[in-house]
Protein backbone atom coordinates (compact mmCIF):
# COMPACT_ATOMS: atom_id res chain seq x y z
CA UNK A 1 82.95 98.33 122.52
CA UNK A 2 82.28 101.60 123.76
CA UNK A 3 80.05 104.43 122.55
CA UNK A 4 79.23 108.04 122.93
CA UNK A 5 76.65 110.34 121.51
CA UNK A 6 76.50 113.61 119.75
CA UNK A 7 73.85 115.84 118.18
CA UNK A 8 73.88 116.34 114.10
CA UNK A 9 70.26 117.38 113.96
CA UNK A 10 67.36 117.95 116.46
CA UNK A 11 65.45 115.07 114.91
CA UNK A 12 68.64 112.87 114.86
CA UNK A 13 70.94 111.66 117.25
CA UNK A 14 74.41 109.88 116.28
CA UNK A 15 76.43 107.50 118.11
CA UNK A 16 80.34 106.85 117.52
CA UNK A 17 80.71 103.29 118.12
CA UNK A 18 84.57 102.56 119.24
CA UNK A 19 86.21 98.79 118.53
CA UNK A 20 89.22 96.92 117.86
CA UNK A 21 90.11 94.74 115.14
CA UNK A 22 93.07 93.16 114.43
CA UNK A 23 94.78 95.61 117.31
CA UNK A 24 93.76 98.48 115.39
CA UNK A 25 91.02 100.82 116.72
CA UNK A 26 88.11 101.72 114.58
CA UNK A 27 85.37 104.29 114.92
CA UNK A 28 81.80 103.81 113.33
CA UNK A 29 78.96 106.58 113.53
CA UNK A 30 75.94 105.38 113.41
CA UNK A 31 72.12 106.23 114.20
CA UNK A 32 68.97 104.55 114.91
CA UNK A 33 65.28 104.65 113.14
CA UNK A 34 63.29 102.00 114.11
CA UNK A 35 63.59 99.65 113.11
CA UNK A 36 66.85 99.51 111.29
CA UNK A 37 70.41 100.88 112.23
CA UNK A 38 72.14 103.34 109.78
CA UNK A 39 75.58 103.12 109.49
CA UNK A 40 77.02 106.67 108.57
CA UNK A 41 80.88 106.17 108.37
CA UNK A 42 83.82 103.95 109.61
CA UNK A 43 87.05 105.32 109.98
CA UNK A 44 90.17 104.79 111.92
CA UNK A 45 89.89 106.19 115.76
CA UNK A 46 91.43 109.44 116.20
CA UNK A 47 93.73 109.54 119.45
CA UNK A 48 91.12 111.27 121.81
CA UNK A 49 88.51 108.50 120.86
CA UNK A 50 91.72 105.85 121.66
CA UNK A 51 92.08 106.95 125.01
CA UNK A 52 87.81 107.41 125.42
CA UNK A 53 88.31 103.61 124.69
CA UNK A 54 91.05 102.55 126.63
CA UNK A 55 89.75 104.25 129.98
């Protein structure tokens, strides 16, 4: 799995969480507050997050 980071907010930072399954490649966003993990969205990886993946 691989995983990058991006701003939405000053007090919150997001991470795009990149997977397979099933052969198909799936991106999550997700953030972290302490204790718990927040799972924003899951949608299927766009071709620049592919690549991000695959390299």
């Amino acid at each position: 799995m691989t995983s990058f980071e991006f701003d939405v907010a000053k007090s919150e930072s997001n991470r795009i969480k990149i997977g397979r399954i099933q052969q198909k490649h799936w991106s999550a966003v997700v953030t972290y507050r302490t204790p718990n993990i927040r799972l924003i969205s899951v949608r299927r990886s766009r071709k620049e997050e592919i690549a991000i993946y695959e390299s």
